[in-house]
C-alpha atoms as a PDB file:
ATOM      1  CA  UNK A   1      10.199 193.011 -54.336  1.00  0.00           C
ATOM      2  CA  UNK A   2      13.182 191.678 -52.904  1.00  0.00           C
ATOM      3  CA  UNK A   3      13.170 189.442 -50.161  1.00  0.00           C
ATOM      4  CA  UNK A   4      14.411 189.771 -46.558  1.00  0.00           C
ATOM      5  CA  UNK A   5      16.557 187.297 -45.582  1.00  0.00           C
ATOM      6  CA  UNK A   6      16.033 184.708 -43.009  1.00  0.00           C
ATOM      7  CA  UNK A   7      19.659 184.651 -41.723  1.00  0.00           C
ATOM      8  CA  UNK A   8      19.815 181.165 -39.539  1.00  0.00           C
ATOM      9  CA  UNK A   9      23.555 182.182 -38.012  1.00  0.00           C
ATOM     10  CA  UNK A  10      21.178 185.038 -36.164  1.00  0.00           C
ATOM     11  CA  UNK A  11      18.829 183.354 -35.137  1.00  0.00           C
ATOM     12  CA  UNK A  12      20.547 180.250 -34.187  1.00  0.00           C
ATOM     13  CA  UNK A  13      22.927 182.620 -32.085  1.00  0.00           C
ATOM     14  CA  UNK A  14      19.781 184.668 -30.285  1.00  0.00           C
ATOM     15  CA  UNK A  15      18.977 180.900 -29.521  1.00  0.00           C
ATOM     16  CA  UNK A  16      22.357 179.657 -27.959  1.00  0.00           C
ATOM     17  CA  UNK A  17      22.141 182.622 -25.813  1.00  0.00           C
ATOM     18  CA  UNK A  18      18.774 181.749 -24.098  1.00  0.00           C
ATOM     19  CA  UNK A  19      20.354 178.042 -24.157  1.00  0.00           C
ATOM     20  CA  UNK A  20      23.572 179.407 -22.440  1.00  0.00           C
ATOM     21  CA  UNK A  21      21.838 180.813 -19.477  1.00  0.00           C
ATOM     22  CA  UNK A  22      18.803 178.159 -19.041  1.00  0.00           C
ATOM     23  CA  UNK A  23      22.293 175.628 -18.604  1.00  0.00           C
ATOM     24  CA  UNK A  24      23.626 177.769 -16.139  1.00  0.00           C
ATOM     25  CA  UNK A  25      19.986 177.820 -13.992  1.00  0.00           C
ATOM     26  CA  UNK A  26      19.780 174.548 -14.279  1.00  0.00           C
ATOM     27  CA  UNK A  27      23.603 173.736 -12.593  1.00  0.00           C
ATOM     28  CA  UNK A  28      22.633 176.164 -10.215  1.00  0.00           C
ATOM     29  CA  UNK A  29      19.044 175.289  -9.297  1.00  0.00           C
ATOM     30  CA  UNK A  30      19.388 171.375  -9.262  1.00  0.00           C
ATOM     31  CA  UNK A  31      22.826 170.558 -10.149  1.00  0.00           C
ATOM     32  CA  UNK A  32      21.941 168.924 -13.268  1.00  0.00           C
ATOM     33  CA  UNK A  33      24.591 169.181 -15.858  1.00  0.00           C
ATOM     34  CA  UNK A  34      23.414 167.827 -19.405  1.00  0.00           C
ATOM     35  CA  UNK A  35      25.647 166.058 -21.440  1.00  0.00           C
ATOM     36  CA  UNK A  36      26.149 164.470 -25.004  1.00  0.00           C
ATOM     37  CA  UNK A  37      27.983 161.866 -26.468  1.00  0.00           C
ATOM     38  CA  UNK A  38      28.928 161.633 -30.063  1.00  0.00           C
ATOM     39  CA  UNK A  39      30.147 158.252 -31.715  1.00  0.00           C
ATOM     40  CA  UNK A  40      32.565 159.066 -35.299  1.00  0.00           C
ATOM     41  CA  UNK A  41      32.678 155.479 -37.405  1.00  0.00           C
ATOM     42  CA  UNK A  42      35.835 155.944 -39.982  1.00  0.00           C
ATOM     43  CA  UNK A  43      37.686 158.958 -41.248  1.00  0.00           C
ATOM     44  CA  UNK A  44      35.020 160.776 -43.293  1.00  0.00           C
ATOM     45  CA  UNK A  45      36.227 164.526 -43.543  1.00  0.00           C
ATOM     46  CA  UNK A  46      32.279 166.163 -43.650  1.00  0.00           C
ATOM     47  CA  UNK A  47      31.686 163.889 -40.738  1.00  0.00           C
ATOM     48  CA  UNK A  48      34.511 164.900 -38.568  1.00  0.00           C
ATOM     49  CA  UNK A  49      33.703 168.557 -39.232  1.00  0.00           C
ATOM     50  CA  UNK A  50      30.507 168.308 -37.783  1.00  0.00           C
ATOM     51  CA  UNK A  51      30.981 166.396 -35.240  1.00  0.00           C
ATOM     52  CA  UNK A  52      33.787 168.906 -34.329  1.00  0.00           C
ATOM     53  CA  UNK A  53      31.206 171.955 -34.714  1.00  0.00           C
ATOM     54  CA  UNK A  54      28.972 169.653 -32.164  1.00  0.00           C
ATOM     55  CA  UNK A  55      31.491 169.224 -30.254  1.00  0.00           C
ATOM     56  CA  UNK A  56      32.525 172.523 -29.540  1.00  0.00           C
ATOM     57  CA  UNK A  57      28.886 173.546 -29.090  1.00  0.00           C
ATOM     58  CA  UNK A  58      28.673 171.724 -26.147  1.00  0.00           C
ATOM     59  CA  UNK A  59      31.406 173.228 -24.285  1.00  0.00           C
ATOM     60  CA  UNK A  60      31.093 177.018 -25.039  1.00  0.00           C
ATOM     61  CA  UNK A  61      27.142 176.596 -24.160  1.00  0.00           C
ATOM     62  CA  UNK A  62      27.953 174.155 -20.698  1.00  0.00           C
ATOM     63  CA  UNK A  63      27.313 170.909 -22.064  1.00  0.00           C
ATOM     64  CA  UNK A  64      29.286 168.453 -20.884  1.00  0.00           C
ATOM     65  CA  UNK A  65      30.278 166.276 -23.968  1.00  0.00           C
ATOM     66  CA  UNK A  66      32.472 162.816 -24.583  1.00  0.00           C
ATOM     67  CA  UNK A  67      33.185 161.929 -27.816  1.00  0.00           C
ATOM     68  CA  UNK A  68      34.627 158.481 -29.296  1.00  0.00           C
ATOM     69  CA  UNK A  69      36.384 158.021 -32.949  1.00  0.00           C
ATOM     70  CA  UNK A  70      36.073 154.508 -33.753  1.00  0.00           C
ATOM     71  CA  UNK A  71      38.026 152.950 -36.670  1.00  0.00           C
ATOM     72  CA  UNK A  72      36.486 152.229 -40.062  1.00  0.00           C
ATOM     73  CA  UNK A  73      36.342 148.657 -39.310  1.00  0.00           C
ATOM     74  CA  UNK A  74      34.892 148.481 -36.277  1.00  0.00           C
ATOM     75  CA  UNK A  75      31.956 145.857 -36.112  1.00  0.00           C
ATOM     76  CA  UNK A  76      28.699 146.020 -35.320  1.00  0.00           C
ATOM     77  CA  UNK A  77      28.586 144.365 -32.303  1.00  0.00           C
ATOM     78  CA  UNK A  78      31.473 146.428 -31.152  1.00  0.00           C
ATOM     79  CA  UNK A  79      29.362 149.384 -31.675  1.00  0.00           C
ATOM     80  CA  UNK A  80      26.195 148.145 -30.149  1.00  0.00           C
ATOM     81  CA  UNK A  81      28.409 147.285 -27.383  1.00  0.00           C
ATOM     82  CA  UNK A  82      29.592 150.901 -26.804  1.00  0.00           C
ATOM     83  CA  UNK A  83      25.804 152.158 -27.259  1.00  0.00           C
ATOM     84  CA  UNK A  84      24.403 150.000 -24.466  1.00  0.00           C
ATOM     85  CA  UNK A  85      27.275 151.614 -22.494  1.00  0.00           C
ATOM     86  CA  UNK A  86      26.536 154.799 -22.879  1.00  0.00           C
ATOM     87  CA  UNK A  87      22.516 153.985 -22.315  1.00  0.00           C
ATOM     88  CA  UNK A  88      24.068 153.406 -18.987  1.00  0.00           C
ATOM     89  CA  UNK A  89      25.760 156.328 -18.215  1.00  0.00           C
ATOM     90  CA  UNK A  90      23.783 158.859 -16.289  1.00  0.00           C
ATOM     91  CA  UNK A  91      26.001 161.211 -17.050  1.00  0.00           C
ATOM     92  CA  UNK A  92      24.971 160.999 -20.632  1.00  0.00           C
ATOM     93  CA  UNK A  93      21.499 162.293 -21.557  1.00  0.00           C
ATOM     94  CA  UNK A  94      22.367 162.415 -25.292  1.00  0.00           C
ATOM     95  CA  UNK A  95      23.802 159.837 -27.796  1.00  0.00           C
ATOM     96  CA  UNK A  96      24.461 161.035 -31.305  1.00  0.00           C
ATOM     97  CA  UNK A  97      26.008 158.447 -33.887  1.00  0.00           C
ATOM     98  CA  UNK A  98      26.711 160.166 -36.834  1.00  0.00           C
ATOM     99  CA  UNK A  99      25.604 159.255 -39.601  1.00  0.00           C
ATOM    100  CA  UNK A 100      26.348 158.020 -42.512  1.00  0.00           C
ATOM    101  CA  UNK A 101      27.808 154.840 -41.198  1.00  0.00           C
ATOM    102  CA  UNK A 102      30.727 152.265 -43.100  1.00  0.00           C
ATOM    103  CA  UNK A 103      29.010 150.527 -45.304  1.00  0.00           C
ATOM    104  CA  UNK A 104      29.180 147.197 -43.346  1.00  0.00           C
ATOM    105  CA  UNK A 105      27.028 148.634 -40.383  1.00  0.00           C
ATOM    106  CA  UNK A 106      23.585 147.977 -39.896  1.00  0.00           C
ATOM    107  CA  UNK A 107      22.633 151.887 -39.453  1.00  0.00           C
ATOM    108  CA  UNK A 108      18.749 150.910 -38.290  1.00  0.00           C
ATOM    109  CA  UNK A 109      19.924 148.495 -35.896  1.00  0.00           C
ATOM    110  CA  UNK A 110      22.332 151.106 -34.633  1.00  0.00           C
ATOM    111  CA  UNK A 111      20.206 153.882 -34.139  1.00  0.00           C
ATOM    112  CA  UNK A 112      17.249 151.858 -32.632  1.00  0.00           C
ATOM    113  CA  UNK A 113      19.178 150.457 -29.607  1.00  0.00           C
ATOM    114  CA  UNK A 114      19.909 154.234 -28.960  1.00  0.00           C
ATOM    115  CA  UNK A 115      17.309 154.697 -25.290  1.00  0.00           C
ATOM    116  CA  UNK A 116      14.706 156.677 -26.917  1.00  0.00           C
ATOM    117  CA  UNK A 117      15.073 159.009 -24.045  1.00  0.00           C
ATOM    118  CA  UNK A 118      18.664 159.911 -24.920  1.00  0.00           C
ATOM    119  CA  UNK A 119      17.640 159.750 -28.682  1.00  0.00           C
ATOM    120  CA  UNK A 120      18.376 163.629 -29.030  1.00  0.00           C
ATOM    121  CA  UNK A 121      18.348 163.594 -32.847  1.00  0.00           C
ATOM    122  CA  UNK A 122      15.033 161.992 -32.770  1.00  0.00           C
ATOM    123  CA  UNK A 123      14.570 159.210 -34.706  1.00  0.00           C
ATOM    124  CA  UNK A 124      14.069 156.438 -33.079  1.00  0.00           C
ATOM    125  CA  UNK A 125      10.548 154.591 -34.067  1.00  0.00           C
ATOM    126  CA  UNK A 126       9.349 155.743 -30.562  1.00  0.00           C
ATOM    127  CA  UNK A 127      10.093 159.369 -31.298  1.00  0.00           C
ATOM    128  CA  UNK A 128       9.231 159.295 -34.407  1.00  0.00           C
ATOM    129  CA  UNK A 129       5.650 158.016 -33.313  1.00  0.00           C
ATOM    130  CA  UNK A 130       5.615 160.672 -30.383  1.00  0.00           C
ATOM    131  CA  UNK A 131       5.671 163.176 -32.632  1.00  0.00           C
ATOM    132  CA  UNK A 132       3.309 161.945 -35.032  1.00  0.00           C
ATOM    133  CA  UNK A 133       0.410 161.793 -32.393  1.00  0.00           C
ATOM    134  CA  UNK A 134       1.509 165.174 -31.265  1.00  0.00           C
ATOM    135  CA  UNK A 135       3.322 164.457 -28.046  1.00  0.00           C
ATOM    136  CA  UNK A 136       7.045 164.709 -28.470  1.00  0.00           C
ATOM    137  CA  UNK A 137      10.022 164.890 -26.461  1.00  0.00           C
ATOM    138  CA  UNK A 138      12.130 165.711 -28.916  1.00  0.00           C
ATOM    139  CA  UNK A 139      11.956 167.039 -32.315  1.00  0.00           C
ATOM    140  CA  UNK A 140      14.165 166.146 -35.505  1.00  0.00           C
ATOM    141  CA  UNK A 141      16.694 168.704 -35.405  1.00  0.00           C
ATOM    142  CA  UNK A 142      16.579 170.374 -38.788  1.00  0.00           C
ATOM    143  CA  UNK A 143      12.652 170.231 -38.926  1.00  0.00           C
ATOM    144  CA  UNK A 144      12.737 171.584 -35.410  1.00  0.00           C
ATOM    145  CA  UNK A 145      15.524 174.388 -36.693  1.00  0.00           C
ATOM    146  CA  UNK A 146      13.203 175.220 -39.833  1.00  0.00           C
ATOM    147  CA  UNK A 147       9.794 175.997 -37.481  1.00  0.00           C
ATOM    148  CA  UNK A 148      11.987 178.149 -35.192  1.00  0.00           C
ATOM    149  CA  UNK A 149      13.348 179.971 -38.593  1.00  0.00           C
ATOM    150  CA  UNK A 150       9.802 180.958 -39.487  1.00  0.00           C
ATOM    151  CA  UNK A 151       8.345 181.734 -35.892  1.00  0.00           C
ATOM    152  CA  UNK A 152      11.583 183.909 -35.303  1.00  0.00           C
ATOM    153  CA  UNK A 153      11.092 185.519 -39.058  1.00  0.00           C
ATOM    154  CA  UNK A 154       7.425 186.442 -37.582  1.00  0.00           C
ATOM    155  CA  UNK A 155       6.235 184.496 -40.600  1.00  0.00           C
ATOM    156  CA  UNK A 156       2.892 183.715 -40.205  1.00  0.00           C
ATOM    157  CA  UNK A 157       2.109 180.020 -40.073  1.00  0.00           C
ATOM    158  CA  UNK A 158      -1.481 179.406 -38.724  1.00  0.00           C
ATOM    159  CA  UNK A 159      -3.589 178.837 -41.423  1.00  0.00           C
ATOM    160  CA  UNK A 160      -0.802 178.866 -44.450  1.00  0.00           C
ATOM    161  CA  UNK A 161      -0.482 177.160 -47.442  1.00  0.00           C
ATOM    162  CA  UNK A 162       3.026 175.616 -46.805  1.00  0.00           C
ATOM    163  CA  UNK A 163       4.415 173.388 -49.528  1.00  0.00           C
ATOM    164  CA  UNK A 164       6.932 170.768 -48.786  1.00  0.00           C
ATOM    165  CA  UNK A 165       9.258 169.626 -51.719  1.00  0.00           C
ATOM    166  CA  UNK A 166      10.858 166.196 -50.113  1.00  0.00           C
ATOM    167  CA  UNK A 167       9.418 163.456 -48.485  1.00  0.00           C
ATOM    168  CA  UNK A 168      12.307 162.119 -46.334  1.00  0.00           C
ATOM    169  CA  UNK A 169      12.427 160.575 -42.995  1.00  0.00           C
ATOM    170  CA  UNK A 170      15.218 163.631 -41.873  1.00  0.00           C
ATOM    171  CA  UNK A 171      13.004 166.988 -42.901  1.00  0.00           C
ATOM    172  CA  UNK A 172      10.524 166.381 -45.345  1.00  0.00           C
ATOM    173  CA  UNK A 173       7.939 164.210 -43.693  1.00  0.00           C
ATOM    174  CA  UNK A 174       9.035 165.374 -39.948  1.00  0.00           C
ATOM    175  CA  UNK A 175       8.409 169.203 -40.776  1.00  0.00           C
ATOM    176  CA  UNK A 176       4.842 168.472 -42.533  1.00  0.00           C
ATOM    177  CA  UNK A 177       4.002 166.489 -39.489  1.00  0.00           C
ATOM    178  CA  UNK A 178       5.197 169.284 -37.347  1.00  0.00           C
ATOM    179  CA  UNK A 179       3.393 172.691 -39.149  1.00  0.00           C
ATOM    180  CA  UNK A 180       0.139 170.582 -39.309  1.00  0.00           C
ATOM    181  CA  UNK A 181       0.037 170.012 -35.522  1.00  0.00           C
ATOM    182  CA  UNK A 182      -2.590 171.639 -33.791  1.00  0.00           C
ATOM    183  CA  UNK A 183      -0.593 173.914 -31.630  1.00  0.00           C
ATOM    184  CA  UNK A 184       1.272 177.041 -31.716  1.00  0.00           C
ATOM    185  CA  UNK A 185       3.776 177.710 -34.320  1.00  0.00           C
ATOM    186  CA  UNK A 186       1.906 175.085 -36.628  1.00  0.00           C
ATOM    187  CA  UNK A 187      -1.997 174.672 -37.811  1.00  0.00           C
ATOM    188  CA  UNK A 188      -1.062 175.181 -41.167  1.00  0.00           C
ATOM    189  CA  UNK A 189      -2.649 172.963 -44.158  1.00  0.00           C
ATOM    190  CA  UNK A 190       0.294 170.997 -45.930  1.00  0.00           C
ATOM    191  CA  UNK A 191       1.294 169.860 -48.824  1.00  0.00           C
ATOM    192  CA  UNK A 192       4.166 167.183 -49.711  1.00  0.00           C
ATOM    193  CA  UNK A 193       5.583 167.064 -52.874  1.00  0.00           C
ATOM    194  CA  UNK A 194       8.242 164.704 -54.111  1.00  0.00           C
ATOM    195  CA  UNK A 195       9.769 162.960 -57.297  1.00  0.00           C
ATOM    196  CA  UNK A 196       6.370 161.366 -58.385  1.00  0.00           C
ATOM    197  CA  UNK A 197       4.336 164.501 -57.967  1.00  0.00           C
ATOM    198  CA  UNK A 198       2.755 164.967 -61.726  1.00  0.00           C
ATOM    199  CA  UNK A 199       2.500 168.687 -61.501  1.00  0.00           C
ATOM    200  CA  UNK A 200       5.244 170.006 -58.733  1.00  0.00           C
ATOM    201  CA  UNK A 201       4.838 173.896 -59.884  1.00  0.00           C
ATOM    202  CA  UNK A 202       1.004 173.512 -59.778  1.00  0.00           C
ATOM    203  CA  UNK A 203       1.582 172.932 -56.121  1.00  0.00           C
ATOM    204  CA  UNK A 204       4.553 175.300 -55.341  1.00  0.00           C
ATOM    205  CA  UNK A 205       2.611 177.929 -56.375  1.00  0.00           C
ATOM    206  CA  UNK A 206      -0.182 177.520 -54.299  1.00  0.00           C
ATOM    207  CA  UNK A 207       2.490 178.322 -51.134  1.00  0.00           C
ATOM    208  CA  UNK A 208       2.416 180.805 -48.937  1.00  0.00           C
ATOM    209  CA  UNK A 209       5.559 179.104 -47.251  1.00  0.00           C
ATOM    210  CA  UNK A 210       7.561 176.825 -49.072  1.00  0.00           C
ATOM    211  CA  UNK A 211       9.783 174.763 -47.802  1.00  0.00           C
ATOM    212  CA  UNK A 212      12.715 172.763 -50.478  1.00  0.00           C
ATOM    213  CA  UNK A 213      14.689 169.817 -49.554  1.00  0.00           C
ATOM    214  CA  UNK A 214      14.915 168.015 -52.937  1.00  0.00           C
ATOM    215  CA  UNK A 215      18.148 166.977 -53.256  1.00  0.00           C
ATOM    216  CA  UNK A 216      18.653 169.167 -56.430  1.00  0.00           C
ATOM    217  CA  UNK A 217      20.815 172.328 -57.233  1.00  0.00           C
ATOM    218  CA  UNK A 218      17.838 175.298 -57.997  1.00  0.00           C
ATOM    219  CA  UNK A 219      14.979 172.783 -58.694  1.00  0.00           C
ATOM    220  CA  UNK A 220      12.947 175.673 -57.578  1.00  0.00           C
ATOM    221  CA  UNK A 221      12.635 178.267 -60.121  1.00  0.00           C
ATOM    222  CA  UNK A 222      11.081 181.774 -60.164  1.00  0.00           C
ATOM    223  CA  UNK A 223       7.970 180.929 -62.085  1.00  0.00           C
ATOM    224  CA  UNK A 224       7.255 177.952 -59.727  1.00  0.00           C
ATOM    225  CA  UNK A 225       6.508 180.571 -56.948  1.00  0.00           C
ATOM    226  CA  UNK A 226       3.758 183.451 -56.072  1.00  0.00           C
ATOM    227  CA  UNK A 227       4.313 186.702 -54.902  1.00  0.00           C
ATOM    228  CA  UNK A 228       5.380 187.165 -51.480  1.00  0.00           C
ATOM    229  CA  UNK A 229       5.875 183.576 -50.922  1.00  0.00           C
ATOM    230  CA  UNK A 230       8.348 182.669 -47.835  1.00  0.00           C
ATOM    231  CA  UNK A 231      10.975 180.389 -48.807  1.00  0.00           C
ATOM    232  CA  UNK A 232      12.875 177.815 -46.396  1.00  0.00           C
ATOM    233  CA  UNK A 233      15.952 176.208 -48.364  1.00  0.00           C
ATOM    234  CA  UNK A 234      17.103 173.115 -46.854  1.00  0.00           C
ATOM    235  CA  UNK A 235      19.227 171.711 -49.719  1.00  0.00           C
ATOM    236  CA  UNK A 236      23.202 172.539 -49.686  1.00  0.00           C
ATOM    237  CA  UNK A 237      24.961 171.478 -53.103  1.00  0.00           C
ATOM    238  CA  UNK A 238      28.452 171.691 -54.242  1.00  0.00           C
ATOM    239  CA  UNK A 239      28.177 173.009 -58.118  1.00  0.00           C
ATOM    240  CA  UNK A 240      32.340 173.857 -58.013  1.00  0.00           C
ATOM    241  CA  UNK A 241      35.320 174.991 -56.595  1.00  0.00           C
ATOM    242  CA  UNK A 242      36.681 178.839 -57.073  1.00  0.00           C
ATOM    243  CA  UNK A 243      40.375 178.536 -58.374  1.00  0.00           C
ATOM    244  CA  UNK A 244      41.485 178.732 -54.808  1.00  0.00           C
ATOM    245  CA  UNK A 245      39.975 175.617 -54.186  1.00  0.00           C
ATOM    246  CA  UNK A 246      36.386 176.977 -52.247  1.00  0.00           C
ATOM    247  CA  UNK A 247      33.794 175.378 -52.584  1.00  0.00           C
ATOM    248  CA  UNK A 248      30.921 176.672 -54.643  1.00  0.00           C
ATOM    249  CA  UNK A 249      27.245 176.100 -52.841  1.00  0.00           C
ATOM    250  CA  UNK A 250      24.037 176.560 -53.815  1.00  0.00           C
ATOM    251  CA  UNK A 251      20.480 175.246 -52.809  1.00  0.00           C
ATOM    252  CA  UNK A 252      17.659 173.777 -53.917  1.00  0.00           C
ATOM    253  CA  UNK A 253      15.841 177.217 -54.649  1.00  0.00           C
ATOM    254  CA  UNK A 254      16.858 179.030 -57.327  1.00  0.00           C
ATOM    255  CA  UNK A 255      18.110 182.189 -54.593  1.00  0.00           C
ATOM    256  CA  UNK A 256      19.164 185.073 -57.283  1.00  0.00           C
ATOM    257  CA  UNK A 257      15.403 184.766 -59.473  1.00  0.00           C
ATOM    258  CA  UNK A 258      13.307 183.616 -56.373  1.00  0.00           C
ATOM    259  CA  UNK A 259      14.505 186.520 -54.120  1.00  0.00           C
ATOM    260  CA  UNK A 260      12.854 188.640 -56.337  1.00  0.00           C
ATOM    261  CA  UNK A 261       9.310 187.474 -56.025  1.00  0.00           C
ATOM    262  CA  UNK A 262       9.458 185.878 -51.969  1.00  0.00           C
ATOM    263  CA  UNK A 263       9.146 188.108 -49.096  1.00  0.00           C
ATOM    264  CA  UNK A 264      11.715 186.335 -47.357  1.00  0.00           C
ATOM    265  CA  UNK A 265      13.846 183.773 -48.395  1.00  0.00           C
ATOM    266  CA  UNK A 266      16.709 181.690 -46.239  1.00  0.00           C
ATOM    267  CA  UNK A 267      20.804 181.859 -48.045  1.00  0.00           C
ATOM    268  CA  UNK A 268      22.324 179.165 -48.553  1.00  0.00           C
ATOM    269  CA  UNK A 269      24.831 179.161 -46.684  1.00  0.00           C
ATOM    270  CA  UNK A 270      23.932 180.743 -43.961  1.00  0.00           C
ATOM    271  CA  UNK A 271      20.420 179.453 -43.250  1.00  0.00           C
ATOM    272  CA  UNK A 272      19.120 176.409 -42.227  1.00  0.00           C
ATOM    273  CA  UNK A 273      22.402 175.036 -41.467  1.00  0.00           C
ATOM    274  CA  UNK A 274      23.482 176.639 -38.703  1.00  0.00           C
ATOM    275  CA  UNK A 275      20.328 175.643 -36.982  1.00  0.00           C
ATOM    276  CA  UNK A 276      20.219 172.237 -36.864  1.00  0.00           C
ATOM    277  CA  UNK A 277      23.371 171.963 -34.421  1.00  0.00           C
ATOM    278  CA  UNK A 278      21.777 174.610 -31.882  1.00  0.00           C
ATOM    279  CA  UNK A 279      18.595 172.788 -32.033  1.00  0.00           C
ATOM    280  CA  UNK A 280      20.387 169.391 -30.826  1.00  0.00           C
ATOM    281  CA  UNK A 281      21.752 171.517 -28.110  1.00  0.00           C
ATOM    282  CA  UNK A 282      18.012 172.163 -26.977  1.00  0.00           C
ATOM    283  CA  UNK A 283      17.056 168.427 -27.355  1.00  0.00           C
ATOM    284  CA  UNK A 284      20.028 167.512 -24.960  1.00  0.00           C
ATOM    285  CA  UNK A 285      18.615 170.296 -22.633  1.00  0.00           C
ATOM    286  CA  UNK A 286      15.239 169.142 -22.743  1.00  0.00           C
ATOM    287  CA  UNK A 287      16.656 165.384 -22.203  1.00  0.00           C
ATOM    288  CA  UNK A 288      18.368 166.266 -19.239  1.00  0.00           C
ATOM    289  CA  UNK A 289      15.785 167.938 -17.339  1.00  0.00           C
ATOM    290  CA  UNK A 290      13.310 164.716 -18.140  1.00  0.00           C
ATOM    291  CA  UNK A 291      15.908 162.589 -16.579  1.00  0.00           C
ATOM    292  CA  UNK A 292      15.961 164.482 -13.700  1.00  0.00           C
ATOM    293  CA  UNK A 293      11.968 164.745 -13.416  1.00  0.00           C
ATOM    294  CA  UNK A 294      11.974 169.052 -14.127  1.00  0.00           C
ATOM    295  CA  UNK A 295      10.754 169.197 -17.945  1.00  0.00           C
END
């Protein structure tokens, strides 16, 4: 067996498209125009990149976006400062700070004076308790990315096994929260897993949809999955650089020996990361059309 591949560029682009006309509808219809704000703290080059990429997003989808590059040193009450701002602005019905901050910031403090109603990347205590009781407005954006993968790979999730290796705040314990819901797209029975487990492949085996965010270059191996398991790779590692320069990536799943034994299987790159980006897109949607009463 070799696995299909769960390609998230695909998918994430079918999804921009539906995003790209539901903006347009809702200029038309109510002359609502969402928009997003993103906050860079310091020079850090992966930071810049994606904020860039979120950046650009916006525009070609109709988002109206601002974005602010604030020096390394700026302080915290500075920053709070330009947050309570922006919780202002009705123009804005996103605020993304990205993270990681300077060392010298207080991130928690940051990212809770974010309105939980403009708190698109969803986690804010309030969010994060929405969607624990099974009511929320918006969903983390890489958990959110990683349901959408396996409802759009016709993966069946009702019912599964699904195995989660990673317990953080960001994917691990959002996306087990999510699949156990009892709604569409979820009622699964699930499993965390994480660095105190005693017997992780006793576990991983056991899943009919496993899902890896360890942390770990191939911590998955083949003989730590069944047959026809469906694999969701969250982790992106740099193991080296080609002579050019490149950088060499890999996951957290073993992809060449696992491919051979999963139905389908997400590529690193190439599959949860391009998803998590489009899914803030949707969150900013979503925000926009609760401000304005029409969710």
């Amino acid at each position: 067996m070799t696995a299909q591949l769960i390609k998230g560029a695909e998918v994430a682009a079918h999804i921009r498209e539906e995003l790209k006309k539901g903006i347009a509808e809702l200029k038309a219809k109510h002359n609502v125009v969402p928009g997003l704000v993103t906050v860079l703290v310091g020079a850090d080059p992966a930071s810049q990149v994606y904020v860039g990429a979120k950046e650009k997003t916006s525009k070609e989808l109709g988002i109206y976006s601002e974005r602010y590059d604030l020096p390394e040193q700026t302080t915290q009450k500075e920053l709070i400062a330009l947050i309570d701002k922006l919780n202002k602005n009705p123009k804005i019905h996103g605020i993304l700070v990205q993270l990681p901050l300077p060392k010298h910031l207080n991130e928690g403090e940051v990212l809770y004076t974010i309105d939980p109603k403009k708190d698109v990347d969803g986690f804010h205590p309030v969010n994060v308790g929405k969607l624990m009781i099974g009511e929320p407005d918006y969903v983390p954006c890489t958990p959110a990315g990683i349901q959408q993968l396996l409802i759009r790979s016709g993966t069946k999730i009702e019912g599964a096994e699904v195995v989660v290796v990673g317990r953080s705040n960001i994917v691990g314990k959002p996306i087990a929260n999510i699949l156990l819901q009892k709604r569409d797209g979820a009622n699964a029975t699930v499993t965390v897993c994480h660095t105190r487990t005693r017997d992780m492949a006793f576990h991983t085996r056991r899943a009919d949809i496993l899902i890896v965010a360890a942390g770990k270059p191939k911590a998955i191996t083949a003989d730590m999955v069944k047959e026809g398991v469906v694999v969701i790779d969250v982790g992106v590692n740099e193991i080296g650089k080609t002579a050019e320069g490149k950088r060499i990536l890999c996951g957290d799943v073993d992809f060449d020996a696992v491919k051979e034994k999963a139905k389908a299987i997400t590529p690193v790159p190439g599959g949860v990361g391009p998803m998590t980006i489009t899914m803030l897109m949707m969150n900013t949607v979503r925000a926009a059309k609760l401000a304005a009463g029409i969710a």
